[in-house]
Protein backbone atom coordinates (compact mmCIF):
# COMPACT_ATOMS: atom_id res chain seq x y z
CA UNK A 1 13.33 -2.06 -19.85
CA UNK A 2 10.18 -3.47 -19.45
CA UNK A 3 8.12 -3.27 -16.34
CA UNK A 4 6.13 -6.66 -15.69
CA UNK A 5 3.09 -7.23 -13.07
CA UNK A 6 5.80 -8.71 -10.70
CA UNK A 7 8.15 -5.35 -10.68
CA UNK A 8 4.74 -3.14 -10.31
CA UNK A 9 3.61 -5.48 -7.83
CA UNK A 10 7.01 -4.82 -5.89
CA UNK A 11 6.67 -1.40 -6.12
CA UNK A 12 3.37 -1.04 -4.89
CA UNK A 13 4.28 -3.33 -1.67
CA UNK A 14 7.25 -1.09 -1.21
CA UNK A 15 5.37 1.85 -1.33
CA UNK A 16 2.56 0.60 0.68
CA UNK A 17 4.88 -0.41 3.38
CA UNK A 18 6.39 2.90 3.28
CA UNK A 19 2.91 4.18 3.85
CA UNK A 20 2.33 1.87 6.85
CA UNK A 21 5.52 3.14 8.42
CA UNK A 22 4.54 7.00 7.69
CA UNK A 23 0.99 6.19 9.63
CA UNK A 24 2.16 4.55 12.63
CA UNK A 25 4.98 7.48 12.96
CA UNK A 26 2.14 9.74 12.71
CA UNK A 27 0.61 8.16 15.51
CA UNK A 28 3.43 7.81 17.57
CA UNK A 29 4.07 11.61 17.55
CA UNK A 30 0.10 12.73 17.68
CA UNK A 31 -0.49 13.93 14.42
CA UNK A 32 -3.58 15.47 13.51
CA UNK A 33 -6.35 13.89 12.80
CA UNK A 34 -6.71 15.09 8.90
CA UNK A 35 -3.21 13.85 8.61
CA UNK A 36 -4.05 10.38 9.80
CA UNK A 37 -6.70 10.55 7.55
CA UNK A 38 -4.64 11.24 4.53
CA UNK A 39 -2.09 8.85 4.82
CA UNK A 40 -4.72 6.09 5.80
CA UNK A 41 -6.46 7.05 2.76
CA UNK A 42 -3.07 6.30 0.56
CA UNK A 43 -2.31 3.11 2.07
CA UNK A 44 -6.17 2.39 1.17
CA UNK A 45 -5.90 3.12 -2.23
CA UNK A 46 -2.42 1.07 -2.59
CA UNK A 47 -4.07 -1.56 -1.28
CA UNK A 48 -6.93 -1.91 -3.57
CA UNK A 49 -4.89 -1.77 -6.30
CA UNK A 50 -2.88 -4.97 -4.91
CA UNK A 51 -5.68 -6.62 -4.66
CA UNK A 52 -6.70 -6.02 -7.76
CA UNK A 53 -4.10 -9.02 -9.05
CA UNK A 54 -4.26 -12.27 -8.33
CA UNK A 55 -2.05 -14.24 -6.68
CA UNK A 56 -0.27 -17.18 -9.16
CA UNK A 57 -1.08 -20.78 -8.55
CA UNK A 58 -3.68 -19.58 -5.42
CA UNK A 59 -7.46 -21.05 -6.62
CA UNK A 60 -9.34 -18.18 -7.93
CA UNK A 61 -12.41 -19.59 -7.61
């Protein structure tokens, strides 16, 4: 099956959300500090590569 922009894009929220959870558990139990850093780092790059589509009907000026 094909895999359109909307099925990526769900995939990359999912996983980016996963991410988000992973960071704030890190927090939560005092992780170190390279850790933090690593996982922040992920949920960076997902991010950017969200961003990199537009959102339909929003004015892309």
């Amino acid at each position: 099956m094909k895999e359109t922009t909307t099925d990526y894009l769900m995939i990359l929220h999912r996983q980016y959300m996963a991410e988000v959870g992973r960071f704030i558990k890190a927090l939560k139990e005092n992780a170190s500090r390279n850790e933090l850093i690593l996982i922040r780092t992920n949920v960076k790059k997902l991010l950017a590569e969200i961003r990199r589509y537009p959102i339909k009907g929003k004015d892309n000026k």
